[in-house]
Protein backbone atom coordinates (compact mmCIF):
# COMPACT_ATOMS: atom_id res chain seq x y z
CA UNK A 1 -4.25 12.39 73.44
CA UNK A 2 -5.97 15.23 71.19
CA UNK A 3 -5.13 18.61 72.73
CA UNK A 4 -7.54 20.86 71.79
CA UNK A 5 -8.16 24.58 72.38
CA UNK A 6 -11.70 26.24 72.41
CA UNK A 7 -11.50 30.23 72.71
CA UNK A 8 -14.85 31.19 74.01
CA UNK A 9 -15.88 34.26 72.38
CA UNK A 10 -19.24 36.09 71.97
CA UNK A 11 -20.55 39.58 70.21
CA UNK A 12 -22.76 40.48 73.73
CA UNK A 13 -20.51 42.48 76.54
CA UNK A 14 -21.98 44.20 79.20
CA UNK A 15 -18.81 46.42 79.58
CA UNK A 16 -17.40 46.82 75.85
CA UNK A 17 -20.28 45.47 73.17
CA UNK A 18 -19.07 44.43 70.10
CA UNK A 19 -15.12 44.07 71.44
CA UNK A 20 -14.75 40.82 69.32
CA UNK A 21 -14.66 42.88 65.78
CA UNK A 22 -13.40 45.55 67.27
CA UNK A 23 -10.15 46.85 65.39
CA UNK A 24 -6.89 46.02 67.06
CA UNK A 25 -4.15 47.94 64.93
CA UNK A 26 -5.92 47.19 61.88
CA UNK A 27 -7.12 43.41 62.79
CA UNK A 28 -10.47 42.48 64.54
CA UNK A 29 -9.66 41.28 68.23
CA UNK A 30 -10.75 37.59 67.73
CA UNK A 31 -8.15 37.55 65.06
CA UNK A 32 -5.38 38.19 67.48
CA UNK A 33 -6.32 35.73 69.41
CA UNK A 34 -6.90 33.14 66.56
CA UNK A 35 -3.66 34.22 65.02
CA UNK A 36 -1.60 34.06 68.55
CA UNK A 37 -3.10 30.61 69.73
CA UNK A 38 -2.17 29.11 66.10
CA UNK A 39 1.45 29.43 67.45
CA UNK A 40 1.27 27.17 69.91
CA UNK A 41 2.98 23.77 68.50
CA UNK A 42 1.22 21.50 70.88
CA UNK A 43 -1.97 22.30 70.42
CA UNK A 44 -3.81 19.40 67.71
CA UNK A 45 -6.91 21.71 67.12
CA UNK A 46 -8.62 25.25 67.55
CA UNK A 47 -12.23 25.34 67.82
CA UNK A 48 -14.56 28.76 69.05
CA UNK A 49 -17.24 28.29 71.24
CA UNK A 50 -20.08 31.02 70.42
CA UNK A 51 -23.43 31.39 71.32
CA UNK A 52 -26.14 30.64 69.52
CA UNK A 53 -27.75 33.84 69.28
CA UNK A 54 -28.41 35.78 66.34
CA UNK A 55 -25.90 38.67 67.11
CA UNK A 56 -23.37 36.07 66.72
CA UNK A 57 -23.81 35.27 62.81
CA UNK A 58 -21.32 38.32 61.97
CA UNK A 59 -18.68 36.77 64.81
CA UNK A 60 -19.31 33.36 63.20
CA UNK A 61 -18.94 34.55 59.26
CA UNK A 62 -15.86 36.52 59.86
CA UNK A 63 -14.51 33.09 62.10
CA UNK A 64 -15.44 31.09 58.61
CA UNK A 65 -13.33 33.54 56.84
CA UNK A 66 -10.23 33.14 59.07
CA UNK A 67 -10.55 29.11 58.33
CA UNK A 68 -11.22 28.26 62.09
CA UNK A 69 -13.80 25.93 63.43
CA UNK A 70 -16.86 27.47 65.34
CA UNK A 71 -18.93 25.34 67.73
CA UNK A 72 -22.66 27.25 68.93
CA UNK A 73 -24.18 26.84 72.15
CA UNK A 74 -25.99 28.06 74.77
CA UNK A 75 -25.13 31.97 75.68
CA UNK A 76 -25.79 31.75 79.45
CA UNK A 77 -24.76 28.06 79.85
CA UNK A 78 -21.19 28.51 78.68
CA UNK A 79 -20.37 24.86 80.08
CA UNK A 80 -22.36 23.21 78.02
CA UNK A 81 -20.85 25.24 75.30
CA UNK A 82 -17.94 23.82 76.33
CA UNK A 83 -18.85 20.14 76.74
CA UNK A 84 -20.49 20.33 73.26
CA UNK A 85 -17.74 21.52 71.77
CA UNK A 86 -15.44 19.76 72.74
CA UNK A 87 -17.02 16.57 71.87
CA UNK A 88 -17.66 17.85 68.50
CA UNK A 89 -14.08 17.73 67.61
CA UNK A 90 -13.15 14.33 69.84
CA UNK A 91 -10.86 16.59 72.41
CA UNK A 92 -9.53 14.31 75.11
CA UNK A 93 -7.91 17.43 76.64
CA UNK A 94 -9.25 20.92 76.82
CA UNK A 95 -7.16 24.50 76.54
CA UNK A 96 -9.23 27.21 77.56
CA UNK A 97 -8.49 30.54 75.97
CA UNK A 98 -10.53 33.75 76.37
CA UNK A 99 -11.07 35.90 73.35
CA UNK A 100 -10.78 38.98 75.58
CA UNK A 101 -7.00 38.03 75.75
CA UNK A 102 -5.67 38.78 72.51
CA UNK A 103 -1.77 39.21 73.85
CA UNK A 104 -2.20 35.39 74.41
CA UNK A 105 1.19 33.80 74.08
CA UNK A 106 1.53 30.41 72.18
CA UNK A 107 4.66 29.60 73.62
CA UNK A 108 3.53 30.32 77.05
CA UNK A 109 0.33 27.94 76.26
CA UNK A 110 3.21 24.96 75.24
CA UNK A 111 4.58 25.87 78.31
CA UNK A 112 1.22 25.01 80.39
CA UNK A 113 0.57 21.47 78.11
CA UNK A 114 4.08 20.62 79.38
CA UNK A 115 3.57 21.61 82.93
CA UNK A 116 0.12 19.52 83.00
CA UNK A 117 1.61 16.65 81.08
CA UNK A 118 4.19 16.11 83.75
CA UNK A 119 2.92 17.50 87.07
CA UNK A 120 -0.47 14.89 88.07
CA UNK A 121 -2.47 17.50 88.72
CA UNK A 122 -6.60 17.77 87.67
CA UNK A 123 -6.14 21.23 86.16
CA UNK A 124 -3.43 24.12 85.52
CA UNK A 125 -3.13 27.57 84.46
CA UNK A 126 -1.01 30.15 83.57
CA UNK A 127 -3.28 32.90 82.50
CA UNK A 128 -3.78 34.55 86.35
CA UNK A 129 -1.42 35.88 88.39
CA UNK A 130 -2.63 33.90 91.03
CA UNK A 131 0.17 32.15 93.09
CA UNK A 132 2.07 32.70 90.25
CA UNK A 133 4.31 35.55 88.46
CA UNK A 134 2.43 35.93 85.47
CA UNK A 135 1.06 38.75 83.58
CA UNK A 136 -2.65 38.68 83.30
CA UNK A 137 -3.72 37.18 79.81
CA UNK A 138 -0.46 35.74 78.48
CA UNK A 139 -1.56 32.07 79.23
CA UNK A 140 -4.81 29.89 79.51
CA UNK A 141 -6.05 26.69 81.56
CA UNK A 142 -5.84 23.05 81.09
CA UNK A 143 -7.79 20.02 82.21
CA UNK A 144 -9.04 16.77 80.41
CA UNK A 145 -12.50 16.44 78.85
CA UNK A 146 -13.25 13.64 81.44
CA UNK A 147 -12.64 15.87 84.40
CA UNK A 148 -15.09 18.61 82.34
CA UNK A 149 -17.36 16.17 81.90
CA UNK A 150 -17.98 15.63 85.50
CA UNK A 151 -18.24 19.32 86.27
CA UNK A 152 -21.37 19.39 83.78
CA UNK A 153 -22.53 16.34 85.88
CA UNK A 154 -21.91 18.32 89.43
CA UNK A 155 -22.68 22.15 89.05
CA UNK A 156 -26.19 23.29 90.07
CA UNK A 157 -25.66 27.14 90.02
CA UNK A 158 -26.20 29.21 87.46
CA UNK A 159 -22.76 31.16 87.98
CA UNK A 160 -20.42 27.93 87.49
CA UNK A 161 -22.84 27.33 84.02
CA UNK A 162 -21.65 30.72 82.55
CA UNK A 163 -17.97 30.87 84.17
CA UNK A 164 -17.90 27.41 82.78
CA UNK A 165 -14.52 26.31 85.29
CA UNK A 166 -15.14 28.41 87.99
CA UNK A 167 -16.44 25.36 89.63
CA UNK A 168 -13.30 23.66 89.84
CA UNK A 169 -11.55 26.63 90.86
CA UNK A 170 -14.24 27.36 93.47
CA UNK A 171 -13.63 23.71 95.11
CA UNK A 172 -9.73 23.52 95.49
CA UNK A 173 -10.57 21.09 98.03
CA UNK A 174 -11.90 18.43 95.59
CA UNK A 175 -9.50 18.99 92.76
CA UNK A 176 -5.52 18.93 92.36
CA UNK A 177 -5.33 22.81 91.12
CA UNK A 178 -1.68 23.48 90.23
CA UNK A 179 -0.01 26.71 88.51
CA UNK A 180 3.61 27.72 87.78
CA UNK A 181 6.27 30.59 87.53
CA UNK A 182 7.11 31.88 84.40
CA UNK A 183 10.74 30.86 83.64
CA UNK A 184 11.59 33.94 81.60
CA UNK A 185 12.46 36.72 84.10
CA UNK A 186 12.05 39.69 81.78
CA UNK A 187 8.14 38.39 81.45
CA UNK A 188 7.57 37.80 85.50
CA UNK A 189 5.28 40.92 85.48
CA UNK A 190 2.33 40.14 87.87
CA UNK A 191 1.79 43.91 88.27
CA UNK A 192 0.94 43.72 84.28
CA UNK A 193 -2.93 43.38 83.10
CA UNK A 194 -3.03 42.40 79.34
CA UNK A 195 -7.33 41.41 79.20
CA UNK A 196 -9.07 43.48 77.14
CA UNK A 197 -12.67 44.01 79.33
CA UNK A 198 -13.27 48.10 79.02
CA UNK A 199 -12.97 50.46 76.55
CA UNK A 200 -9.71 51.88 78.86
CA UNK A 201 -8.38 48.47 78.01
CA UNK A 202 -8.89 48.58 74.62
CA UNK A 203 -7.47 52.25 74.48
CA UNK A 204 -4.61 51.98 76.36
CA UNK A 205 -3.31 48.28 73.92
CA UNK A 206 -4.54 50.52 71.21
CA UNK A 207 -2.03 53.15 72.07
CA UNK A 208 0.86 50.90 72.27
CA UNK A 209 3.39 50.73 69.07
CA UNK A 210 2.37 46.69 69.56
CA UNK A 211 1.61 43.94 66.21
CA UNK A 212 -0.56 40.84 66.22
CA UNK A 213 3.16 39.08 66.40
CA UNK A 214 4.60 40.57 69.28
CA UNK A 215 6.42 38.72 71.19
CA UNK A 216 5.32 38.93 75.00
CA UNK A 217 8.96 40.24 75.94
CA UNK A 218 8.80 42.66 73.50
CA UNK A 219 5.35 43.97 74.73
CA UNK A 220 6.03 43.82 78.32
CA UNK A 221 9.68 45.91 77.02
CA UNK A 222 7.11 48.17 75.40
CA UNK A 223 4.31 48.65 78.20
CA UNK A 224 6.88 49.29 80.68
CA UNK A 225 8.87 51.81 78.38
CA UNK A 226 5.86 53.86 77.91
């Protein structure tokens, strides 16, 4: 089993252009969430998935600078992006991270590989609070390459291409979809939003007295202080 996690990233937002270099308490974004994923101790391999587009060069160079694979595909057919990648770097199991997540927790993505690896299930999460007591963008999803495979086989519409597992999420009745509570009561904050998507996003995390190595009990200590 090679557990690999591709954070899907990209210069282009409709909401907040440019969020990937923007500066997070002195670090781009996309660092954070490089840096925060590289704590996860069951992870084999990082690799992120960026489009192809020439906007993306600067993502890409400052990627190559922070010693972290980059895979480029399609912009508006993120799923391939995803197959492609993957099978660049042999993954027989993919973790799904979002690079507008930059509070993602490593320990809380060991936390989903365990869940997965001992509840039969086609694919889990943890980064939704959605039948679950998460905070929004503390975890990620998990399913195997096989299973993403035949979602690139199935999907027809152009909105499961660009939200590249919205198709399995979408069809609950033709895959075993299974999530979990976070153990650690001081982090059961479903009421808490951690995705960075608007510049009031951005403002409000850049307002907080929070570091690229905060812990997530810490931060939710910190959000709920202030």
């Amino acid at each position: 089993m090679k557990i690999v996690a591709i954070i899907q990233a990209r210069i282009g937002s409709t909401r907040l252009p440019f969020k990937m270099m923007l500066s997070l308490h002195g670090d781009p974004v996309i660092k954070w969430v490089v840096h925060r994923v590289r704590k996860s101790r069951l992870i084999d391999d990082i690799i992120v998935a960026i489009p192809i587009s020439e906007e993306n060069d600067i993502l890409e160079k400052y990627l190559q600078k922070l010693k972290v694979k980059v895979y480029r595909g399609s912009e508006s057919n993120v799923l391939s992006r995803f197959v492609e990648a993957s099978d660049s770097i042999n993954a027989s199991h993919i973790v799904r991270v979002c690079a507008d997540n930059p509070l993602v927790d490593g320990v809380e993505i060991d936390n989903l590989i365990n869940f997965y690896q001992n509840n039969s299930c086609d694919y889990a999460y943890n980064n939704i609070p959605k039948n679950n007591n998460y905070p929004d963008g503390l975890g990620a999803e998990i399913l195997s390459f096989e299973l993403l495979k035949k979602v690139e086989d199935e999907v027809t519409q152009q909105h499961h291409k660009e939200h590249c597992l919205s198709y399995v999420t979408d069809n609950v009745d033709k895959f075993n979809i299974q999530t979990f509570n976070v153990s650690d009561k001081d982090i059961a904050k479903p009421n808490l939003r951690f995705d960075i998507d608007t510049f009031d996003d951005y403002y409000k995390l850049s307002m907080k007295e929070i570091n690229i190595d905060i812990t997530s009990k810490k931060l939710i200590q910190i959000c709920e202080e202030t």
